[in-house]
C-alpha atoms as a PDB file:
ATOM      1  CA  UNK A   1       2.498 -23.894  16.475  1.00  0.00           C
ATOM      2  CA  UNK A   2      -0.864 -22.038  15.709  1.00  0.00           C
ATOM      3  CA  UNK A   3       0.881 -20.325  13.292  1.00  0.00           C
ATOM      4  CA  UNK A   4       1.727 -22.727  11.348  1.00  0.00           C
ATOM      5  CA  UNK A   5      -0.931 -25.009  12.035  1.00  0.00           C
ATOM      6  CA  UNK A   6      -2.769 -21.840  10.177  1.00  0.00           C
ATOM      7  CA  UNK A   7      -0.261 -21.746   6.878  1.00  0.00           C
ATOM      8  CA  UNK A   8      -0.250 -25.413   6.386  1.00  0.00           C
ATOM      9  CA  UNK A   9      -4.187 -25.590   6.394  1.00  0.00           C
ATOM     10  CA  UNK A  10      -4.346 -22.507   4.165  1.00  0.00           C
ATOM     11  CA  UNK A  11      -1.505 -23.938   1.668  1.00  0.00           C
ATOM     12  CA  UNK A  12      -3.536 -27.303   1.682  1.00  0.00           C
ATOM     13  CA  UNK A  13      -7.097 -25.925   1.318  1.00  0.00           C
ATOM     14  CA  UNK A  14      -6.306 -23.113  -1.704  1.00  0.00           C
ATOM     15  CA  UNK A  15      -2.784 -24.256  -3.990  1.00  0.00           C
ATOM     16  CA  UNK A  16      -0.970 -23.080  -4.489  1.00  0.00           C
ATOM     17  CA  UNK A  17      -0.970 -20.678  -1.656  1.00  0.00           C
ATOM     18  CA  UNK A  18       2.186 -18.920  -1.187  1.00  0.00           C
ATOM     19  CA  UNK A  19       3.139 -16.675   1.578  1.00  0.00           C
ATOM     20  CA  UNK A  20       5.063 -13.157   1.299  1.00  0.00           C
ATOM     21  CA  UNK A  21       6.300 -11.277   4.173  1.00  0.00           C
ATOM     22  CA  UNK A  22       5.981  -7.753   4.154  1.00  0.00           C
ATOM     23  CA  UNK A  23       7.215  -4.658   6.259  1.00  0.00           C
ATOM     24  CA  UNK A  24       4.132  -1.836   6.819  1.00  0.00           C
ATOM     25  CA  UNK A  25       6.608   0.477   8.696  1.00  0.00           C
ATOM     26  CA  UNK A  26       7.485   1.087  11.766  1.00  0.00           C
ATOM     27  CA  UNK A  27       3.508   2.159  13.543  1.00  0.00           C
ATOM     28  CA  UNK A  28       2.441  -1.931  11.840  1.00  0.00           C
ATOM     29  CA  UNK A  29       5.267  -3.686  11.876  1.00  0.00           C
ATOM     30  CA  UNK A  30       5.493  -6.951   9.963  1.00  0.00           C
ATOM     31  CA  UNK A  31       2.581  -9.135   8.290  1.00  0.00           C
ATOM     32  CA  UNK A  32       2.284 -11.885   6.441  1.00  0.00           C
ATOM     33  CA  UNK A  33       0.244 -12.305   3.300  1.00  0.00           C
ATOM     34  CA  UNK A  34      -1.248 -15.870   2.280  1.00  0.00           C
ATOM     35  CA  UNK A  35      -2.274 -15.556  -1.024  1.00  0.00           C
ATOM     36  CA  UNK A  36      -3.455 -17.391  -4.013  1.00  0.00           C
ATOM     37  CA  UNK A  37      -1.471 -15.750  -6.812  1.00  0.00           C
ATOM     38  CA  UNK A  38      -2.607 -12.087  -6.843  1.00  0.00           C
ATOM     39  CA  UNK A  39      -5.743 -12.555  -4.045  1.00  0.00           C
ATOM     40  CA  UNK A  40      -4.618 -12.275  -0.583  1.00  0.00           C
ATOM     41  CA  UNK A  41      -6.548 -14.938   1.250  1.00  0.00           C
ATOM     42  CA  UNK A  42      -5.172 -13.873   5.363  1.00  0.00           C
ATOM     43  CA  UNK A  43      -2.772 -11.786   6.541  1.00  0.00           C
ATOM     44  CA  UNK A  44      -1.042 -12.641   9.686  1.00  0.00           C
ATOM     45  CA  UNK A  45       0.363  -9.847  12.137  1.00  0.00           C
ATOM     46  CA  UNK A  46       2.549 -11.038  14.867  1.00  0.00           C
ATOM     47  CA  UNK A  47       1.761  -9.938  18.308  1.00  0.00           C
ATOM     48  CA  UNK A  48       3.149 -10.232  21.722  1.00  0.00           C
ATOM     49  CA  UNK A  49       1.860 -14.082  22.798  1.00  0.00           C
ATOM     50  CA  UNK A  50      -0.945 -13.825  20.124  1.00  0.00           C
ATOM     51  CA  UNK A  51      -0.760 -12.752  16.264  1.00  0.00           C
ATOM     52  CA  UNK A  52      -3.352 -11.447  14.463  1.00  0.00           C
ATOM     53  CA  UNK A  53      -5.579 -12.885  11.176  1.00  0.00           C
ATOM     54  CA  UNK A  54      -6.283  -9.924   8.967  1.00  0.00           C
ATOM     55  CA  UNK A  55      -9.038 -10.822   5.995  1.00  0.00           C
ATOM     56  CA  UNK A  56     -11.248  -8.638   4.289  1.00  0.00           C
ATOM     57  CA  UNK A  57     -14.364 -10.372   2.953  1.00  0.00           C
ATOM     58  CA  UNK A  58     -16.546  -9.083   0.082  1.00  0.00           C
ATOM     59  CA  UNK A  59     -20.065  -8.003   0.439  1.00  0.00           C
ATOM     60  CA  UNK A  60     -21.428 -11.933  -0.870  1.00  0.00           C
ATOM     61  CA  UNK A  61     -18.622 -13.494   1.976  1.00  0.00           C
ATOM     62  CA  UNK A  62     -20.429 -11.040   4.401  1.00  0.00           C
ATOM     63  CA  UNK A  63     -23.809 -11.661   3.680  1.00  0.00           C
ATOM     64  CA  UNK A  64     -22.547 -15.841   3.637  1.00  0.00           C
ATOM     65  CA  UNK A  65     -20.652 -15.253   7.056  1.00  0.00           C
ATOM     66  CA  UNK A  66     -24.144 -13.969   8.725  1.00  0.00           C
ATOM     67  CA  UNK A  67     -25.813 -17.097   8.600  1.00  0.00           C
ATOM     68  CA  UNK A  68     -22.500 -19.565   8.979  1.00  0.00           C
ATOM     69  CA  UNK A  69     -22.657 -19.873  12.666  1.00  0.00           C
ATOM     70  CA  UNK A  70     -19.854 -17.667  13.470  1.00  0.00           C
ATOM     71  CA  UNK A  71     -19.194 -17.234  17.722  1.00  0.00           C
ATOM     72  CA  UNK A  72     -21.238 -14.627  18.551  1.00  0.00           C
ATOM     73  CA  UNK A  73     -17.960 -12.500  19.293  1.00  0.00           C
ATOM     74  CA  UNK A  74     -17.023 -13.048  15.560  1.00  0.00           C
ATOM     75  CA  UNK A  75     -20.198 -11.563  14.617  1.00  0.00           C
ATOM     76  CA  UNK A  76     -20.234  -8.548  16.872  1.00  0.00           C
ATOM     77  CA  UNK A  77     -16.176  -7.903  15.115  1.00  0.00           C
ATOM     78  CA  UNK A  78     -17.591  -8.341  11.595  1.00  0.00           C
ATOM     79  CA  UNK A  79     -20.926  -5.970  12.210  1.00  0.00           C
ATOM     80  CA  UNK A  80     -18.507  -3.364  13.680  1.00  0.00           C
ATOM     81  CA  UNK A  81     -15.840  -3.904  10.976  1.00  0.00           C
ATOM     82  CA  UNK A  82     -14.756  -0.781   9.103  1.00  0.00           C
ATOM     83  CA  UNK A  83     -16.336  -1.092   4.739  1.00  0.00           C
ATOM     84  CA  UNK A  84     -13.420  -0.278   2.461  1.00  0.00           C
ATOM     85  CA  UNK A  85     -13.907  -0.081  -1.248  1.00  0.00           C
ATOM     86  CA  UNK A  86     -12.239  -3.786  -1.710  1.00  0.00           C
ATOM     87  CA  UNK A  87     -14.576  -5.448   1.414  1.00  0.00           C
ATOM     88  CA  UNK A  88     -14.686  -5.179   4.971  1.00  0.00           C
ATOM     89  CA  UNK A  89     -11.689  -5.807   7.181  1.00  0.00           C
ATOM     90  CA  UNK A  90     -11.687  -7.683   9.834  1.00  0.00           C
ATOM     91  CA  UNK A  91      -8.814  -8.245  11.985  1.00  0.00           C
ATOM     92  CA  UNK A  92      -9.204 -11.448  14.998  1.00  0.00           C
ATOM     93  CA  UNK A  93      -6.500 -11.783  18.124  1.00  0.00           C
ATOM     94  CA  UNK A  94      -5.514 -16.024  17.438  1.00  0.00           C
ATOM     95  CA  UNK A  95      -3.751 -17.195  20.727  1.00  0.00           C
ATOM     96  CA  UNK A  96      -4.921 -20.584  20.766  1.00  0.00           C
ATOM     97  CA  UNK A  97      -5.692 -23.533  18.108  1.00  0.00           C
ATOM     98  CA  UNK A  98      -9.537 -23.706  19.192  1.00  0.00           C
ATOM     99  CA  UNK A  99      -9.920 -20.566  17.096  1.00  0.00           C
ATOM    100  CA  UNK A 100      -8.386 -22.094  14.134  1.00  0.00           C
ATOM    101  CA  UNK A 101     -11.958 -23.436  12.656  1.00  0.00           C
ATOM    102  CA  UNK A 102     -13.281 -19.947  12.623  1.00  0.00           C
ATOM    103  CA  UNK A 103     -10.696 -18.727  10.739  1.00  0.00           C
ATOM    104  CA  UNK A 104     -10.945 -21.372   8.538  1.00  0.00           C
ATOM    105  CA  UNK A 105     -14.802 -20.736   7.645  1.00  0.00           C
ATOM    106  CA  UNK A 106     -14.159 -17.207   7.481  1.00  0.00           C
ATOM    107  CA  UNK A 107     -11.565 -18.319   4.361  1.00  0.00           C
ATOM    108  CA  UNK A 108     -13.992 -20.671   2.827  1.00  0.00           C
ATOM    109  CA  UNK A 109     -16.607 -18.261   2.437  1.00  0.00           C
ATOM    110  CA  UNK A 110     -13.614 -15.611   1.006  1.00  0.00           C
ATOM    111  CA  UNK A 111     -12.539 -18.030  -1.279  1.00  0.00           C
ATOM    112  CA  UNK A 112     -15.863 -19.555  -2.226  1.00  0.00           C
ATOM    113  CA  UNK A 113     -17.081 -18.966  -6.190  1.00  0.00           C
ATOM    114  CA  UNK A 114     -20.258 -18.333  -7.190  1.00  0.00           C
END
């Protein structure tokens, strides 16, 4: 139900998000992408009880994320997330809807213009 919960919000909040599922071999498994035409907004990786939210944020989204009054374990993820040339990647276990709203700001500030 979290799950979805997740791909309704995102398909409300940034149409018109689609979602494309996608096999990463047999070490990752599969993931989901939720993206608005070519720019992946999430990717969800299902896990045993739990399923992850993969998003990699730009360096403006980072800089935006410090001061958006993240949980402090959110924080400590996204200081210690590895830098790749497209953003850092940051990848959150989701087991329970009360996580939902950080995921949800971490989006917004994503899919935020200038």
């Amino acid at each position: 139900p979290v799950w979805i919960e997740l791909v309704d919000h995102v398909k409300r909040a940034y149409p018109p998000a689609d979602q494309e599922w996608n096999f990463a071999g047999p070490k990752y498994g599969w993931a989901v992408k939720l993206r608005r035409a070519k720019r992946v907004i999430l990717y969800l990786i299902p896990q045993a009880g739990l399923f992850l939210v993969g998003i990699v944020l730009g360096d403006k989204a980072v800089s935006a994320a410090k001061n958006a009054d993240l949980p402090p374990d959110v924080v400590k993820a996204l200081e210690q997330a590895p830098r790749y040339g497209e953003g850092t990647g940051l990848r959150l276990p989701i087991s329970e809807r009360s996580q939902l709203p950080t995921i949800h700001k971490l989006a917004a500030l994503k899919m935020a213009r200038p």
